[in-house]
C-alpha atoms as a PDB file:
ATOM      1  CA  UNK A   1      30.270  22.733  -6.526  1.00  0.00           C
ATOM      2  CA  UNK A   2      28.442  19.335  -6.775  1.00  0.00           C
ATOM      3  CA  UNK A   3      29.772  16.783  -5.355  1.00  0.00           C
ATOM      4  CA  UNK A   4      27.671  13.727  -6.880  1.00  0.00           C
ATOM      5  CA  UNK A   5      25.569  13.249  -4.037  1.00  0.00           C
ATOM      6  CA  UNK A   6      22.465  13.553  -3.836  1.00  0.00           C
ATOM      7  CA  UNK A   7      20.668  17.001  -2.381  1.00  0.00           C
ATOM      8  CA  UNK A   8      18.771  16.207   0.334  1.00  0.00           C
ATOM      9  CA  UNK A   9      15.451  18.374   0.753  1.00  0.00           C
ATOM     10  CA  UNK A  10      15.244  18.983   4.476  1.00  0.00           C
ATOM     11  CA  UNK A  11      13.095  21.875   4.769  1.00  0.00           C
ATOM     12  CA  UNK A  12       9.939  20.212   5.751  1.00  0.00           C
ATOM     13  CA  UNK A  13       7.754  23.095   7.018  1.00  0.00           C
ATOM     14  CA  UNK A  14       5.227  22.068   4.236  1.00  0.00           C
ATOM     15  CA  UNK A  15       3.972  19.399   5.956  1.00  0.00           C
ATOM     16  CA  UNK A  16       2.251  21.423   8.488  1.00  0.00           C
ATOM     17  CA  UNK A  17       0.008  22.112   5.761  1.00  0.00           C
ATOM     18  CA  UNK A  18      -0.623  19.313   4.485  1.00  0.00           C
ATOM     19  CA  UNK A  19      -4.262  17.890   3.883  1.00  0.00           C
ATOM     20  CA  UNK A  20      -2.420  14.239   5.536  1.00  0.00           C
ATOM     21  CA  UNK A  21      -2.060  16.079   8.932  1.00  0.00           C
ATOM     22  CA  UNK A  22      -3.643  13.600  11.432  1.00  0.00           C
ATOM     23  CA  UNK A  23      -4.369  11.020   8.923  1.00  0.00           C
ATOM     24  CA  UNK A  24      -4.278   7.225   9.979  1.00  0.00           C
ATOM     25  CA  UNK A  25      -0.706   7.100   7.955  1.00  0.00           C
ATOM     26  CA  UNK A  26      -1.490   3.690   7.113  1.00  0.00           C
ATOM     27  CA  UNK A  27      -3.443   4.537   4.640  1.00  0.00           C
ATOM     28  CA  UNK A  28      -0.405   6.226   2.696  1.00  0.00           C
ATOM     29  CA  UNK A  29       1.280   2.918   2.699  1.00  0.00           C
ATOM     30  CA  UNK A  30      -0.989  -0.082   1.456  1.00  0.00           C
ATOM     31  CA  UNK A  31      -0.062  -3.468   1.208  1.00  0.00           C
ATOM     32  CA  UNK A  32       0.986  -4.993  -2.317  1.00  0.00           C
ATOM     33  CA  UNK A  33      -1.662  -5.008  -4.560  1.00  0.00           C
ATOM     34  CA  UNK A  34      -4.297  -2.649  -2.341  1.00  0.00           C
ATOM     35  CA  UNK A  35      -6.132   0.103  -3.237  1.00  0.00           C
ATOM     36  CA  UNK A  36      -4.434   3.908  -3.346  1.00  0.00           C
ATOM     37  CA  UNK A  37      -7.597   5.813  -3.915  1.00  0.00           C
ATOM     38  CA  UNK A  38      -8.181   7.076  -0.202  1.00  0.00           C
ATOM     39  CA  UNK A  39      -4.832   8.031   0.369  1.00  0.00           C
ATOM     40  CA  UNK A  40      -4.996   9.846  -3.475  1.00  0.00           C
ATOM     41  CA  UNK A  41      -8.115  11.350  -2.626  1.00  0.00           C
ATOM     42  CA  UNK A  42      -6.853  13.145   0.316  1.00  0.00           C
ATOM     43  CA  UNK A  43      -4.030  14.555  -1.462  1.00  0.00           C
ATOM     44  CA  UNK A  44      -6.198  16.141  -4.285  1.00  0.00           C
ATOM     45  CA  UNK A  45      -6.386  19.350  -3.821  1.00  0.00           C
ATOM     46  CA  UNK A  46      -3.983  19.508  -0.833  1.00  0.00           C
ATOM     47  CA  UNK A  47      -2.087  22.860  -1.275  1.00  0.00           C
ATOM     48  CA  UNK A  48       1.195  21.453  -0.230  1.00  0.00           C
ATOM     49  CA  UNK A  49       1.151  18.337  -2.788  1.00  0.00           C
ATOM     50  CA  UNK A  50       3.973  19.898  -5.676  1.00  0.00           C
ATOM     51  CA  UNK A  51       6.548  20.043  -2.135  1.00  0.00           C
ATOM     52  CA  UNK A  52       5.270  16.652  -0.842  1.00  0.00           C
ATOM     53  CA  UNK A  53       5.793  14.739  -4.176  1.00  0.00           C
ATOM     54  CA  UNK A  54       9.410  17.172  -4.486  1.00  0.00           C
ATOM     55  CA  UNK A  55      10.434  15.338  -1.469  1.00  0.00           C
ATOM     56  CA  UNK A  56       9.696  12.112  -2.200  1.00  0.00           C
ATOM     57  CA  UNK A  57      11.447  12.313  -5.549  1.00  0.00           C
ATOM     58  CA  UNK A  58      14.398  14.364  -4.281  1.00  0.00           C
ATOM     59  CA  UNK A  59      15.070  12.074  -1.516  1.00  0.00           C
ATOM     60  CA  UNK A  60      14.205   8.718  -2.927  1.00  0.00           C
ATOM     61  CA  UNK A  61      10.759   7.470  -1.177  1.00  0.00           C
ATOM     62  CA  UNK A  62      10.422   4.378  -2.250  1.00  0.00           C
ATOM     63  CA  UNK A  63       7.086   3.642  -0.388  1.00  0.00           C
ATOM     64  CA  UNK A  64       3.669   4.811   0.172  1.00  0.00           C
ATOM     65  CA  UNK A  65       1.903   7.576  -1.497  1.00  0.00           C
ATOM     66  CA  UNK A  66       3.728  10.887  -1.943  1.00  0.00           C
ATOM     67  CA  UNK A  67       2.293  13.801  -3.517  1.00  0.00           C
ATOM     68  CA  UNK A  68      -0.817  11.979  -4.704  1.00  0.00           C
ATOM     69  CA  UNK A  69       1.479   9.562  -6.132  1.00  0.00           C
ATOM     70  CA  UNK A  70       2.791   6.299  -5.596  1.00  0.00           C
ATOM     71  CA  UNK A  71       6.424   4.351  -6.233  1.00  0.00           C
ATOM     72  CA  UNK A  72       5.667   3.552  -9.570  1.00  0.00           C
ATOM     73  CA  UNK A  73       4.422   6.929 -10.457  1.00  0.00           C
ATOM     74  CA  UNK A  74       7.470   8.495  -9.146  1.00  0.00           C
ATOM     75  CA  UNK A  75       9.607   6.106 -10.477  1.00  0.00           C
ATOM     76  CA  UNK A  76       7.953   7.028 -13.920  1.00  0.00           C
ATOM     77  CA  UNK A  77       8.793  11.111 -13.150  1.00  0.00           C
ATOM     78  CA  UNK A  78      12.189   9.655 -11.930  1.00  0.00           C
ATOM     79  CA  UNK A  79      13.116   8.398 -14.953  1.00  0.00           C
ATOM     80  CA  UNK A  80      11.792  11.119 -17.291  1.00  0.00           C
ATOM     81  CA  UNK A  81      14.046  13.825 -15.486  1.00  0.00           C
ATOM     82  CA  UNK A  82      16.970  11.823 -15.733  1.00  0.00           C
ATOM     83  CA  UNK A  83      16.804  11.550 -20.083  1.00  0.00           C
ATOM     84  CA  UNK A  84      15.893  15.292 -19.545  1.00  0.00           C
ATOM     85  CA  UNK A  85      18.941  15.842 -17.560  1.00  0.00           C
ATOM     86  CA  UNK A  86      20.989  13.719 -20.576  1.00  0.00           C
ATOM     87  CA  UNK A  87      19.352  15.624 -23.226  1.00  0.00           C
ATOM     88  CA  UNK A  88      20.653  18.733 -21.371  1.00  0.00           C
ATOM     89  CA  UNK A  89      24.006  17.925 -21.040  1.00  0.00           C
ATOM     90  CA  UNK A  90      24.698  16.336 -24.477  1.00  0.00           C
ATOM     91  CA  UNK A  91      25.400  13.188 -23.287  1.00  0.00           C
ATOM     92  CA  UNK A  92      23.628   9.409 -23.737  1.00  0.00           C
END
């Protein structure tokens, strides 16, 4: 039975292999207006990117780069599974 909230994902086992491991985590969180590429560039081809970017949207990251994606990316995914969800259910 749901409830309404939220599922949290807290299985985070993934993350011990992720391409991130011992990466400055700075770089996953730029300032406003800075570049992602590095911090997209080490997620590319990281094995564990579909779970890292599952977290983030399951549990609402709202910062940094998740997933090879950032907020406004996810934000973008976000939005797109909720009309899915509607379209689903009948309802507008």
């Amino acid at each position: 039975m749901r409830t309404g909230r939220k599922h949290l994902m807290l299985d985070t086992s993934w993350q011990e292999y992720a391409n991130c491991l011992g990466v400055d985590p700075d770089l996953f969180f730029p300032e406003r207006g800075a570049s992602t590429r590095e911090a997209k560039e080490v997620c590319r081809g990281c094995e564990v990117r579909d779970d890292c970017l599952e977290f983030a949207l399951v549990n609402g990251e709202k910062f940094g780069i998740w997933g090879g994606m950032s907020e406004r990316e996810r934000r973008r995914i976000r939005r797109q599974r909720a009309v899915e969800r509607q379209r689903a259910t009948g309802t507008s």
